[in-house]
N, C-alpha and C. Protein backbone atom coordinates (compact mmCIF):
# COMPACT_ATOMS: atom_id res chain seq x y z
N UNK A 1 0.82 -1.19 0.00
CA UNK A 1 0.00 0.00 0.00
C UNK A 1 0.87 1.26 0.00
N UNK A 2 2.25 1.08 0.69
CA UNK A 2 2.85 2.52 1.01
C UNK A 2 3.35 2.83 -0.08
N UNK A 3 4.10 1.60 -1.35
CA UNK A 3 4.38 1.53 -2.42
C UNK A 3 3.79 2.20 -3.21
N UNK A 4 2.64 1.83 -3.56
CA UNK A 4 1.42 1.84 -4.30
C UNK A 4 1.36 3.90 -4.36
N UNK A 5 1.30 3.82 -3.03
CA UNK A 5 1.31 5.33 -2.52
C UNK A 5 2.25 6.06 -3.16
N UNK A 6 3.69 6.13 -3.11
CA UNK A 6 4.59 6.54 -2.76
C UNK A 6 4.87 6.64 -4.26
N UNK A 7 4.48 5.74 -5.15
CA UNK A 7 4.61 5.55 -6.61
C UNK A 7 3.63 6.24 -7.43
N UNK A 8 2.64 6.29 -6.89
CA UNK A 8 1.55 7.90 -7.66
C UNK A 8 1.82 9.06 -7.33
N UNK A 9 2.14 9.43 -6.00
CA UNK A 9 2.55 10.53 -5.64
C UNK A 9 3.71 10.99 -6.64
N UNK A 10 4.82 9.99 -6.83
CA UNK A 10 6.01 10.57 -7.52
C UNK A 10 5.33 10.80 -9.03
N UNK A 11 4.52 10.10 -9.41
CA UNK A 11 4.23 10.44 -10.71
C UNK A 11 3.18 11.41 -10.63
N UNK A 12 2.77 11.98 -10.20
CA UNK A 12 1.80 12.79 -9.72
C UNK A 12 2.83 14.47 -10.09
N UNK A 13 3.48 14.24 -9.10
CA UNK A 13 4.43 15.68 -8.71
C UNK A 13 5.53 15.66 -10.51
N UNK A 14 6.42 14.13 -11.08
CA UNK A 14 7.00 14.38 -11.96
C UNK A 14 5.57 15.17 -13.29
N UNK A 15 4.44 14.80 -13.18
CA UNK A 15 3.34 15.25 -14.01
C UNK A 15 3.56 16.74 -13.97
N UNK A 16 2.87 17.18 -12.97
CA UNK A 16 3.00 18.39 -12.88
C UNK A 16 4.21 19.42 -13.27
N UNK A 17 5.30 19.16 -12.89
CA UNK A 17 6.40 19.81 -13.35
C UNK A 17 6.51 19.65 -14.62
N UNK A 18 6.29 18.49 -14.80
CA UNK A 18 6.58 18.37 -16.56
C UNK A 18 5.44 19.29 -17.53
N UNK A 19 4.30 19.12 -16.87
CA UNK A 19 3.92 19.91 -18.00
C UNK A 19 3.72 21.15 -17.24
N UNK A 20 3.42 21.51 -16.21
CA UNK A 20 3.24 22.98 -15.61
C UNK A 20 4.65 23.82 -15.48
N UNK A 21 5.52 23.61 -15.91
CA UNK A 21 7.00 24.66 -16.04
C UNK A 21 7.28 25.02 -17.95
N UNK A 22 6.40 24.47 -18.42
CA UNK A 22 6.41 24.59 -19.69
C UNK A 22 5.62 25.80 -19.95
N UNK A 23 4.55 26.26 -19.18
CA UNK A 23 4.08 27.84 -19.30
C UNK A 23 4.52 29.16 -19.49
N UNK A 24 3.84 29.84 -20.65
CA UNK A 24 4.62 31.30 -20.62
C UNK A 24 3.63 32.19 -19.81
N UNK A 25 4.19 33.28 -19.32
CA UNK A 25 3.15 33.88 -18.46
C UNK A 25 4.16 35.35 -19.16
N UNK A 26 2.79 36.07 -20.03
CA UNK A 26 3.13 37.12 -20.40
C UNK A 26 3.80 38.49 -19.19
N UNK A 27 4.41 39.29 -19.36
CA UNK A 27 5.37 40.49 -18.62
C UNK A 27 3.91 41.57 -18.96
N UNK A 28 3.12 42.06 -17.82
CA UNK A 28 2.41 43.15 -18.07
C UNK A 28 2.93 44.42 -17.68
N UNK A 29 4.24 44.40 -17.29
CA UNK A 29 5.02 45.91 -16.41
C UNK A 29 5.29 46.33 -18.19
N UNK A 30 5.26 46.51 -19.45
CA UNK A 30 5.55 46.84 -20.41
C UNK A 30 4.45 47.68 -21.06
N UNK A 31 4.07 48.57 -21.47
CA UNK A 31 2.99 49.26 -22.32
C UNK A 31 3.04 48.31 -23.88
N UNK A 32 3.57 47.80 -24.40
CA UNK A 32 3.84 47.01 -25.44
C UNK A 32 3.13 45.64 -25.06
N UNK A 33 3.08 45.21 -24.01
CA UNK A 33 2.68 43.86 -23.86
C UNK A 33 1.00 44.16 -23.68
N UNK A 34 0.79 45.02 -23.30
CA UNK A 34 -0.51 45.89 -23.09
C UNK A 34 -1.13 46.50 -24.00
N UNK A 35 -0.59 47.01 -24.68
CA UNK A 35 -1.29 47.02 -26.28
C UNK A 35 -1.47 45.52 -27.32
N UNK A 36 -0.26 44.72 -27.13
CA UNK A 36 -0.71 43.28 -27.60
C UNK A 36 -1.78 42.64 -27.11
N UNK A 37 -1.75 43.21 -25.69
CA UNK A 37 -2.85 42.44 -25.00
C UNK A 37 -4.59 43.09 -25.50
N UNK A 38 -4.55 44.25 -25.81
CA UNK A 38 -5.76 44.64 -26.11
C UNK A 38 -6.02 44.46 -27.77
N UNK A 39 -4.80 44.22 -28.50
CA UNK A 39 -5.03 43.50 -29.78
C UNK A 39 -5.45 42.26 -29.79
N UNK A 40 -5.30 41.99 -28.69
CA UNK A 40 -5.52 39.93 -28.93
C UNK A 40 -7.33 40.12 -28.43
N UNK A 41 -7.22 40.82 -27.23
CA UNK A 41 -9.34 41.41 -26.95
C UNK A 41 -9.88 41.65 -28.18
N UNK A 42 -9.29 42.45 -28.76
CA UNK A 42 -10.05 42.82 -30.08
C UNK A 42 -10.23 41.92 -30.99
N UNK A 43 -8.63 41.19 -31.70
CA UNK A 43 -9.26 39.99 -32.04
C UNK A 43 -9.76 38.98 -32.50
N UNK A 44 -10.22 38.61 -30.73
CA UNK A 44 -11.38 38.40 -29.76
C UNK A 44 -12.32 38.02 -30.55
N UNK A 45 -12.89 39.24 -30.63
CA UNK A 45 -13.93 40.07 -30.18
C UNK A 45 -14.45 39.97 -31.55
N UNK A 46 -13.40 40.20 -32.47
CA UNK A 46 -13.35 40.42 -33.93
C UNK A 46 -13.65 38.96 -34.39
N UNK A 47 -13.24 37.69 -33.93
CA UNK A 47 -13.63 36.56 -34.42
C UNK A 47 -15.16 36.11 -33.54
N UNK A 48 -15.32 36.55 -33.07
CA UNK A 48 -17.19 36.04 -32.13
C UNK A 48 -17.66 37.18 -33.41
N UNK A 49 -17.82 37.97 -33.48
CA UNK A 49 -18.49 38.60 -34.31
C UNK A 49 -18.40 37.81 -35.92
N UNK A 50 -17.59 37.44 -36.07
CA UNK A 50 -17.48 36.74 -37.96
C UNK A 50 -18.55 35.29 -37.75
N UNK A 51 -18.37 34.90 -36.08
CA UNK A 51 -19.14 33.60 -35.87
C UNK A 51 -20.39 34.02 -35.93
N UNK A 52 -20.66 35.14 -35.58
CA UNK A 52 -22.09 35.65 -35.42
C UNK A 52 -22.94 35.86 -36.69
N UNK A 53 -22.43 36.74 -37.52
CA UNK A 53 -22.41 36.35 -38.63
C UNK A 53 -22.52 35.44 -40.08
N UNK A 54 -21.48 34.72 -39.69
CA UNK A 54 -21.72 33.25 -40.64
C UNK A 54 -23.08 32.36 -39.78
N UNK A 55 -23.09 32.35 -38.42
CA UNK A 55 -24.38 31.91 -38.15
C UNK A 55 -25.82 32.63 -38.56
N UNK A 56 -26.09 33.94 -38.95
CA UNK A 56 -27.27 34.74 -39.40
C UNK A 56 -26.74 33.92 -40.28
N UNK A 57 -26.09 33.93 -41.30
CA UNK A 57 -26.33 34.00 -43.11
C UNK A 57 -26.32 32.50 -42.66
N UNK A 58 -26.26 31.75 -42.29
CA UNK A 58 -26.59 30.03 -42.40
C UNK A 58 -27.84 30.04 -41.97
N UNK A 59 -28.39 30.68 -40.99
CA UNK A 59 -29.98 30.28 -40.57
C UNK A 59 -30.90 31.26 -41.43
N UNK A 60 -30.51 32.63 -42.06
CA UNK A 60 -31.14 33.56 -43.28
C UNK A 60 -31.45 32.25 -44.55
N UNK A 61 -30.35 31.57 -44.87
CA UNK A 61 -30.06 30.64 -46.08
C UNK A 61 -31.06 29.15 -46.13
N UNK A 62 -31.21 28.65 -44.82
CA UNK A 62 -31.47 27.99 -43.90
C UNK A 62 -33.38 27.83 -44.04
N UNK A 63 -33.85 26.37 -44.59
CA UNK A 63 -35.29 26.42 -44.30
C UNK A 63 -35.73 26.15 -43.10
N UNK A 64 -36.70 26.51 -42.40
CA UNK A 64 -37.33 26.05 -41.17
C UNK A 64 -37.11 24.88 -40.86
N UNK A 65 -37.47 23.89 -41.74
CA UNK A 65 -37.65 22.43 -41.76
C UNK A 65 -36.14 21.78 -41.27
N UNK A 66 -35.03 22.25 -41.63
CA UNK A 66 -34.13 22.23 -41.48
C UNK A 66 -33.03 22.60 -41.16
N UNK A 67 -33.70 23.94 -39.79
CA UNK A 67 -32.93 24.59 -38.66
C UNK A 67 -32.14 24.39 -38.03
N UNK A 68 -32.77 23.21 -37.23
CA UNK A 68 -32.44 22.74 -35.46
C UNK A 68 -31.20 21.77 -36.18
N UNK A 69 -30.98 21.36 -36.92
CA UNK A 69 -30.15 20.45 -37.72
C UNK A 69 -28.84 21.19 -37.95
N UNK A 70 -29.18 22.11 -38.71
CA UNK A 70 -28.04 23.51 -39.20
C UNK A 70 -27.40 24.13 -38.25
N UNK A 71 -28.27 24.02 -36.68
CA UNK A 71 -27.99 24.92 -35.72
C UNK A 71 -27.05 24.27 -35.01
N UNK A 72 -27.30 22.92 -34.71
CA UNK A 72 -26.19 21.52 -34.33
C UNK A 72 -25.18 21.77 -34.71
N UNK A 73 -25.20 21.79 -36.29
CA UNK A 73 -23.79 21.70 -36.96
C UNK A 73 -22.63 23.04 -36.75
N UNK A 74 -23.44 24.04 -36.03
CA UNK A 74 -22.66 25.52 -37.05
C UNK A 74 -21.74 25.59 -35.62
N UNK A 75 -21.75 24.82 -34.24
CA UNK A 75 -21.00 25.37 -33.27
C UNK A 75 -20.59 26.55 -33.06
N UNK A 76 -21.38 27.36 -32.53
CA UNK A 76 -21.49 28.74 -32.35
C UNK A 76 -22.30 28.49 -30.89
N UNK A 77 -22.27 28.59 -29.58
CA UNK A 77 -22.95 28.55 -28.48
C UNK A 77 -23.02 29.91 -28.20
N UNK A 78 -23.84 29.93 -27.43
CA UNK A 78 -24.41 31.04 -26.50
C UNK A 78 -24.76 32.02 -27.73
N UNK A 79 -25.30 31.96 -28.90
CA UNK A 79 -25.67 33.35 -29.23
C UNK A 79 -27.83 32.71 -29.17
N UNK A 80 -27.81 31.78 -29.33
CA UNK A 80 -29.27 31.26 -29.20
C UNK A 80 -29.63 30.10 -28.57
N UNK A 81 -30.40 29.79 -27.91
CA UNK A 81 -31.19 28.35 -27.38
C UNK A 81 -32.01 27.91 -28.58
N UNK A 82 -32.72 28.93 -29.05
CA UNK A 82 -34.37 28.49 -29.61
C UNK A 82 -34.06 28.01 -31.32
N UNK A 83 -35.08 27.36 -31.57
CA UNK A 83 -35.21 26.78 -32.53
C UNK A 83 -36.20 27.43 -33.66
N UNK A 84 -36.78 28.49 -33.30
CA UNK A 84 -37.29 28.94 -34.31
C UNK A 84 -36.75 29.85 -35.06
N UNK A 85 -37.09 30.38 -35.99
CA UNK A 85 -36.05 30.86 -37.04
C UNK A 85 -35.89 32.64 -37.02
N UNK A 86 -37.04 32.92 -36.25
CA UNK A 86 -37.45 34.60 -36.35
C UNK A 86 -36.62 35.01 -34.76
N UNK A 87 -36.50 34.03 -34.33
CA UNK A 87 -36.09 34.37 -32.57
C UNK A 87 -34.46 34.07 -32.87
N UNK A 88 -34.26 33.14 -33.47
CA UNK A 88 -32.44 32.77 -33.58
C UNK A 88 -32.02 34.14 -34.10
N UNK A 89 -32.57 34.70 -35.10
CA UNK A 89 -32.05 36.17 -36.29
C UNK A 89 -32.27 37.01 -35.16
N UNK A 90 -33.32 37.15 -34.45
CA UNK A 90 -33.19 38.30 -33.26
C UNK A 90 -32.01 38.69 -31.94
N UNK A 91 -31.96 36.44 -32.02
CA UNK A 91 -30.96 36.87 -30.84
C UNK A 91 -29.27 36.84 -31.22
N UNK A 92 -29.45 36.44 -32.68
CA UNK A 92 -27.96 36.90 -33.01
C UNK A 92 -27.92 38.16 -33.43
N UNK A 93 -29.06 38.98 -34.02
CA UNK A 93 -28.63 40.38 -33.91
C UNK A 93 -28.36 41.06 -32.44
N UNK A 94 -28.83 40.93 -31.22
CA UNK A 94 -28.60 40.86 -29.71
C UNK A 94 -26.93 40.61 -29.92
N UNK A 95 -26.97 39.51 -30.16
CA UNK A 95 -25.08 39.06 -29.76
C UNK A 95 -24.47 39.99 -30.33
N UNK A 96 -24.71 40.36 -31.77
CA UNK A 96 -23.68 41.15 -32.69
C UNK A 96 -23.63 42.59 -32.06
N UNK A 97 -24.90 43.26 -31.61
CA UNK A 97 -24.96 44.63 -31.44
C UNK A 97 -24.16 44.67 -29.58
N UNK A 98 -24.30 43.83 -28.84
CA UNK A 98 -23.10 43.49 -28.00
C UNK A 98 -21.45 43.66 -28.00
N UNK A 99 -21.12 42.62 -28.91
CA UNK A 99 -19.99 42.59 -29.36
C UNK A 99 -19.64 43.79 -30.04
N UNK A 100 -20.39 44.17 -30.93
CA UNK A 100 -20.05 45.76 -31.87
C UNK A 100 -19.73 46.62 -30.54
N UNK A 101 -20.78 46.71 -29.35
CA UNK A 101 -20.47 47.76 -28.72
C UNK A 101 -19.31 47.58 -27.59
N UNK A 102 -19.11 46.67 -27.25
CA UNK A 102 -17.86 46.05 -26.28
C UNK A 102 -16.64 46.45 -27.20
N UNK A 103 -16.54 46.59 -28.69
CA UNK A 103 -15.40 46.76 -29.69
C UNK A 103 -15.55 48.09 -29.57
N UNK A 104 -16.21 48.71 -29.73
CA UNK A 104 -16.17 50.21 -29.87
C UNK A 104 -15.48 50.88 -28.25
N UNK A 105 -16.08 50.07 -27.59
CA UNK A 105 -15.84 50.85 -25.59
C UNK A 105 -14.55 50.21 -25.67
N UNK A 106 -14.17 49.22 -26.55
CA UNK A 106 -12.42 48.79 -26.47
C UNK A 106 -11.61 50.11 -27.68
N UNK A 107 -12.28 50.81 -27.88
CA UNK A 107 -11.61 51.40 -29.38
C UNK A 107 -10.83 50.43 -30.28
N UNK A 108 -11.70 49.45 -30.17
CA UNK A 108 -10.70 48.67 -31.67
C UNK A 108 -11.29 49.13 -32.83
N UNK A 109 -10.40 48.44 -34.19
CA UNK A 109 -10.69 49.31 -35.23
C UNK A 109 -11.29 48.10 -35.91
N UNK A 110 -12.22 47.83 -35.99
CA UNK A 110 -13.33 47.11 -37.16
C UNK A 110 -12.46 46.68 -38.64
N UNK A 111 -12.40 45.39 -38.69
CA UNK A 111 -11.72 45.26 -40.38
C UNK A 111 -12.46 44.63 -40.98
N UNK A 112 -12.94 45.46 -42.06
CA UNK A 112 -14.21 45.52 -42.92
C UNK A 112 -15.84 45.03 -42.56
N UNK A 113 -16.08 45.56 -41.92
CA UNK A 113 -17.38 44.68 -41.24
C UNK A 113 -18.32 45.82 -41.60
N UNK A 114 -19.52 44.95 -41.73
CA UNK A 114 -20.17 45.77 -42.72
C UNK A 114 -21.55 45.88 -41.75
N UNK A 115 -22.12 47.34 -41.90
CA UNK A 115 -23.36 47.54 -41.15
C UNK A 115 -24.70 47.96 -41.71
């Protein structure tokens, strides 16, 4: 038993080091690492919005009959629950006009997005 013990533990602790010292942990004392950092928010921010997007024009494209099917496939979460087709377009316009305004209160600069 103490074996048994004594032999997970070590592989336990060699686990951890092995893969937890392999981490980079960005330097935020830099104004440079801080502007990267609010480029990577943006994005962000900038790719949920293209998802938002390609999900309207798939459920716009998209017959009723063959929604809840389309909606499975497109992996896009949290911009809708519902299955009907007039409420999904509502609540991804909701997500988009979100995201648009979280980009704007970030001052990022929009690349080509069309309104």
């Amino acid at each position: 038993m103490t074996y048994k013990l004594l032999l997970t533990l070590g592989s336990l602790t060699t686990l951890i080091f092995i893969t937890g010292c392999n981490m980079k942990m960005p330097y935020t004392d830099t104004p440079e690492s801080a502007v990267s950092g609010t480029e990577e928010v943006c994005m962000n921010i900038e790719k949920k919005i293209m998802q938002v997007d390609r999900f309207t024009e798939v459920v716009e494209k998209t017959s009723a009959f063959h929604l809840q099917e389309a909606a499975r496939a497109l992996e896009t979460p949290k911009i809708t629950v519902s299955n009907n087709k007039p409420q999904m377009l509502r609540d991804a316009a909701k997500k988009k006009a979100a995201l648009v305004a979280e980009q704007e209160k970030l001052s990022c600069t929009p690349s080509s997005r069309e309104e």
